[in-house]
C-alpha atoms as a PDB file:
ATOM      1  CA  UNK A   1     -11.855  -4.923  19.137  1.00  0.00           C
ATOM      2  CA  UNK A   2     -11.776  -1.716  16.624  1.00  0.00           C
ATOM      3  CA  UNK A   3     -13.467  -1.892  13.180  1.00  0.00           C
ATOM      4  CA  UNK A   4      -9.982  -1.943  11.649  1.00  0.00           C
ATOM      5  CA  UNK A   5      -8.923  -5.064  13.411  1.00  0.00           C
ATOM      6  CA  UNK A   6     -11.990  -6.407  12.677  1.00  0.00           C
ATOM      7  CA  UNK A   7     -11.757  -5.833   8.962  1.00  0.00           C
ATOM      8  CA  UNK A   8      -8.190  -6.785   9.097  1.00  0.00           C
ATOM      9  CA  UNK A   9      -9.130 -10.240  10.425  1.00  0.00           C
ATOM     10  CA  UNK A  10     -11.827 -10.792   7.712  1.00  0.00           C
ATOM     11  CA  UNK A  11      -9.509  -9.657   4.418  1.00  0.00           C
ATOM     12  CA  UNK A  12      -6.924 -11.708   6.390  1.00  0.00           C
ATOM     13  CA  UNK A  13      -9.552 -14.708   6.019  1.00  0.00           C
ATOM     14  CA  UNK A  14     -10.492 -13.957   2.299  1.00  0.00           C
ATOM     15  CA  UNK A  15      -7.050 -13.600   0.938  1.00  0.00           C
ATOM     16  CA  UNK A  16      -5.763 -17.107   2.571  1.00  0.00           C
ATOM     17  CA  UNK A  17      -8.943 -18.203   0.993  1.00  0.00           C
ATOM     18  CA  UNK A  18      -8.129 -17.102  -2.736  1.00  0.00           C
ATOM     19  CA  UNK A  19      -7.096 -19.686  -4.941  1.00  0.00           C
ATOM     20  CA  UNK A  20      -3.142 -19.748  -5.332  1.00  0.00           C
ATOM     21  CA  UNK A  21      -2.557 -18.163  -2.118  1.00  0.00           C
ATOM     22  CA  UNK A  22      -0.512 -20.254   0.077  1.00  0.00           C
ATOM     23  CA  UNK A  23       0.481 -17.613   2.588  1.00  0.00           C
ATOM     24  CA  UNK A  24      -0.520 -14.391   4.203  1.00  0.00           C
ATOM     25  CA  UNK A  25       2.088 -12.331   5.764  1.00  0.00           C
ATOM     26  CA  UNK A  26       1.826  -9.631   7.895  1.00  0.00           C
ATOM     27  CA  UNK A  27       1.727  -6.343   6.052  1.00  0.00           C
ATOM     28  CA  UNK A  28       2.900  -2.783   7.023  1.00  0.00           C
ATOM     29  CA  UNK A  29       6.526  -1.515   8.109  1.00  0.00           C
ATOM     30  CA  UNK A  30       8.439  -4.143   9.368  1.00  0.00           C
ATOM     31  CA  UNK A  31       8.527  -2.886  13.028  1.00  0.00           C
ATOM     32  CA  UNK A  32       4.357  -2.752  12.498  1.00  0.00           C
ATOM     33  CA  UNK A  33       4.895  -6.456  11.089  1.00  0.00           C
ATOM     34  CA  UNK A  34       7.272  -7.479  13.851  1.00  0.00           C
ATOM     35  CA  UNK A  35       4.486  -5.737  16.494  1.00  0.00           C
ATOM     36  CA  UNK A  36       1.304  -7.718  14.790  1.00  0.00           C
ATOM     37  CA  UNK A  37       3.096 -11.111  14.485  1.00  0.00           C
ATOM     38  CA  UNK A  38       4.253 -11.073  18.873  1.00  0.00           C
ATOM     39  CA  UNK A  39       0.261  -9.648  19.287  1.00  0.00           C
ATOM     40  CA  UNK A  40      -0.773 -12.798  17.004  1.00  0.00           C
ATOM     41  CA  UNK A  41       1.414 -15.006  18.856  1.00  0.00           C
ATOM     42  CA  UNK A  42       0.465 -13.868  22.415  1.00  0.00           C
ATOM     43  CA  UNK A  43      -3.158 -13.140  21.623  1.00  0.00           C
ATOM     44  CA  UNK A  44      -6.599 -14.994  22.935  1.00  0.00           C
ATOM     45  CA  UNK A  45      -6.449 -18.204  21.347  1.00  0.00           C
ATOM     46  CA  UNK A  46      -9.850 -17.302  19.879  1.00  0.00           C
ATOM     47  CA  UNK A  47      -8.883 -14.749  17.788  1.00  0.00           C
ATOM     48  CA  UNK A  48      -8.085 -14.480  14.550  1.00  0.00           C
ATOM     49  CA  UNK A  49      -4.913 -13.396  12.963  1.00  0.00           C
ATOM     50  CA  UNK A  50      -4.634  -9.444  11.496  1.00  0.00           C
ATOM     51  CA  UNK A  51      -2.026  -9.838   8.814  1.00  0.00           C
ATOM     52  CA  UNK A  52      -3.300  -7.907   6.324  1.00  0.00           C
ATOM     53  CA  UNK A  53      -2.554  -3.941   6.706  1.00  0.00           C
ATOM     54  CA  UNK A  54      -5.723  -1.699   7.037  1.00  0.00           C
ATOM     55  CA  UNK A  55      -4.877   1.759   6.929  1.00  0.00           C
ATOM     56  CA  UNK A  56      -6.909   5.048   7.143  1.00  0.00           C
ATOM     57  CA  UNK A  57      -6.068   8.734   5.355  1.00  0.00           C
ATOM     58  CA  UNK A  58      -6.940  11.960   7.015  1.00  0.00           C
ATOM     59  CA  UNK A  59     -10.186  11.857   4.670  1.00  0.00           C
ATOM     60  CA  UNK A  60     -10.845   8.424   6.346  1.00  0.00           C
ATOM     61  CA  UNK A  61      -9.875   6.684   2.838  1.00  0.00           C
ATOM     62  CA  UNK A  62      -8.919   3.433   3.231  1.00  0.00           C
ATOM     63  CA  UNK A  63      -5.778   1.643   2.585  1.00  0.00           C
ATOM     64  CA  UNK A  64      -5.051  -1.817   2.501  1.00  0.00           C
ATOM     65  CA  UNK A  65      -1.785  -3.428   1.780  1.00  0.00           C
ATOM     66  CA  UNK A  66      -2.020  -7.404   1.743  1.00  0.00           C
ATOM     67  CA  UNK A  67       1.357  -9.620   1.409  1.00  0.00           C
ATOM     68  CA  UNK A  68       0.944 -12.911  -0.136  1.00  0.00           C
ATOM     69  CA  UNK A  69       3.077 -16.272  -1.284  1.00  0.00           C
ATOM     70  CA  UNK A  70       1.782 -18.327  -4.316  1.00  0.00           C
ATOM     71  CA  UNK A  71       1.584 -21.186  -5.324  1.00  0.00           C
ATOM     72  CA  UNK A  72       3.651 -21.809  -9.047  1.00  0.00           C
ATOM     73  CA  UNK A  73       1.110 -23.875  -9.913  1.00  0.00           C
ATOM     74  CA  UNK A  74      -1.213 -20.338 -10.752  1.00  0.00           C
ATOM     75  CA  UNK A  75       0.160 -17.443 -12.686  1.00  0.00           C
ATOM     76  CA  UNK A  76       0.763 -14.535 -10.702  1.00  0.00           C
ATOM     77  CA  UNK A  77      -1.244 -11.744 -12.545  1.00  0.00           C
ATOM     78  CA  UNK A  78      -4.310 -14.059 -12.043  1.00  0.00           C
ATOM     79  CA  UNK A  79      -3.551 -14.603  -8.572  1.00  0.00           C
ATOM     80  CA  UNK A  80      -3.025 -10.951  -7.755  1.00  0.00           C
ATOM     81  CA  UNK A  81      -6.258  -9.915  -9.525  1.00  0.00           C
ATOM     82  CA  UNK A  82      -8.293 -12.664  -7.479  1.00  0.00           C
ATOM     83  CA  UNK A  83      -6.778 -11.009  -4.424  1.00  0.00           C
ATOM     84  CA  UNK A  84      -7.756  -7.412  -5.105  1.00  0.00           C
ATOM     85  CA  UNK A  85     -11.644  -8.873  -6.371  1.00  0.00           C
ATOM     86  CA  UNK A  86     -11.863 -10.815  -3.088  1.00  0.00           C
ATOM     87  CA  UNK A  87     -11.019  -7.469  -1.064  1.00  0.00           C
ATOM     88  CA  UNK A  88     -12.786  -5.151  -3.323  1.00  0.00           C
ATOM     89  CA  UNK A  89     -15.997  -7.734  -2.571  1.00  0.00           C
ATOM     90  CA  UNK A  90     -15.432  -7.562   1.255  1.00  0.00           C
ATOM     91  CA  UNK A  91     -14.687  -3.647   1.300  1.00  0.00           C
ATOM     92  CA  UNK A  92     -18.117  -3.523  -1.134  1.00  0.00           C
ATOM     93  CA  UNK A  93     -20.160  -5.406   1.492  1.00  0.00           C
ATOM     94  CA  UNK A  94     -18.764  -4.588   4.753  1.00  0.00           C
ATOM     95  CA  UNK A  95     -17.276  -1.099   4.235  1.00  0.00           C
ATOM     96  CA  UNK A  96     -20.328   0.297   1.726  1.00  0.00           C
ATOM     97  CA  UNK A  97     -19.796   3.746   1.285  1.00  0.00           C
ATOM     98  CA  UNK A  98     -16.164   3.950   1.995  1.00  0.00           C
ATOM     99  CA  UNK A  99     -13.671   5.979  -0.656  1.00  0.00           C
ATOM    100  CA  UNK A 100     -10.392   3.387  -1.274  1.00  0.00           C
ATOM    101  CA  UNK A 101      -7.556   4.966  -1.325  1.00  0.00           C
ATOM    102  CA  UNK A 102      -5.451   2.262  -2.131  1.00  0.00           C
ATOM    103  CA  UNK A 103      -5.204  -1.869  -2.569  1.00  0.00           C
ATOM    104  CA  UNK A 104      -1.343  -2.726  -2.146  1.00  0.00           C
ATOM    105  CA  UNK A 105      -1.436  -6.687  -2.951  1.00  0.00           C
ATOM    106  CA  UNK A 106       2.412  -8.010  -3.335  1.00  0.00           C
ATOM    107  CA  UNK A 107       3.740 -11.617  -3.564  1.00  0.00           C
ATOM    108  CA  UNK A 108       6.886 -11.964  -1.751  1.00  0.00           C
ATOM    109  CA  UNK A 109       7.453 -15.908  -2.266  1.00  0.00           C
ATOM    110  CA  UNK A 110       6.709 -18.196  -5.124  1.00  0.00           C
ATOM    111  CA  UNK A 111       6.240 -21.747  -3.660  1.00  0.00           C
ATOM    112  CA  UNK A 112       7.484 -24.667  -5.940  1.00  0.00           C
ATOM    113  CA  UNK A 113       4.729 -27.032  -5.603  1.00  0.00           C
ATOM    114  CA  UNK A 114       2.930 -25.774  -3.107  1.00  0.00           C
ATOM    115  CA  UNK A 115      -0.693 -26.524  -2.421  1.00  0.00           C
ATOM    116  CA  UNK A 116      -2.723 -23.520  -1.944  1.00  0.00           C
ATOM    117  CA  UNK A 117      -4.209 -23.301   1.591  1.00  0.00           C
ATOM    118  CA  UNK A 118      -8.442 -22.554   1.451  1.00  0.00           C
END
């Protein structure tokens, strides 16, 4: 498995984690989405899913867009600025030395009583 797979598969595991996440949905261009989610569903039962986006500029920059439904229960802002702390930790520890380009974190559903998944 590449490195970007790799880190895809652990943000994909911190996000769900954050508190007021319910959902992670695959990130990228819809035909990228549409791509991960058949590779998710047809992949080694072992592995673990890539949803969130891990892209890399010519510099080698990194971008990562994560898309996320919350829970009403949490405001959003909060939510959101867990989400980008949890990656920023991950990117801190795993990716040391690596310029950001770019943390894309959107919320695409608000969940009426939903329980945040950990």
């Amino acid at each position: 498995m590449d490195t970007d797979a790799a880190l895809s598969q652990q943000l994909t595991a911190v996000v769900a984690a954050t508190p007021g996440v319910t959902t992670v949905y695959a990130s990228g261009s819809p035909i990228r989405a549409v791509l991960r989610s058949v590779a998710d569903a047809v992949g080694r039962d072992d592995e673990e899913p890539t949803k969130v986006a891990v892209g890399r500029g010519a510099d080698g920059a990194l971008t990562i867009g994560a898309t996320i439904g919350v829970t009403d229960g949490a405001p959003v802002p909060a939510t959101l600025r867990l989400v980008g702390d949890a990656i920023r930790g991950v990117l801190a520890t795993s990716m040391e030395g690596t310029a950001i380009h770019e943390i894309d974190v959107r919320v695409c559903r608000i969940e009426e009583g939903a329980a945040a998944t950990r």
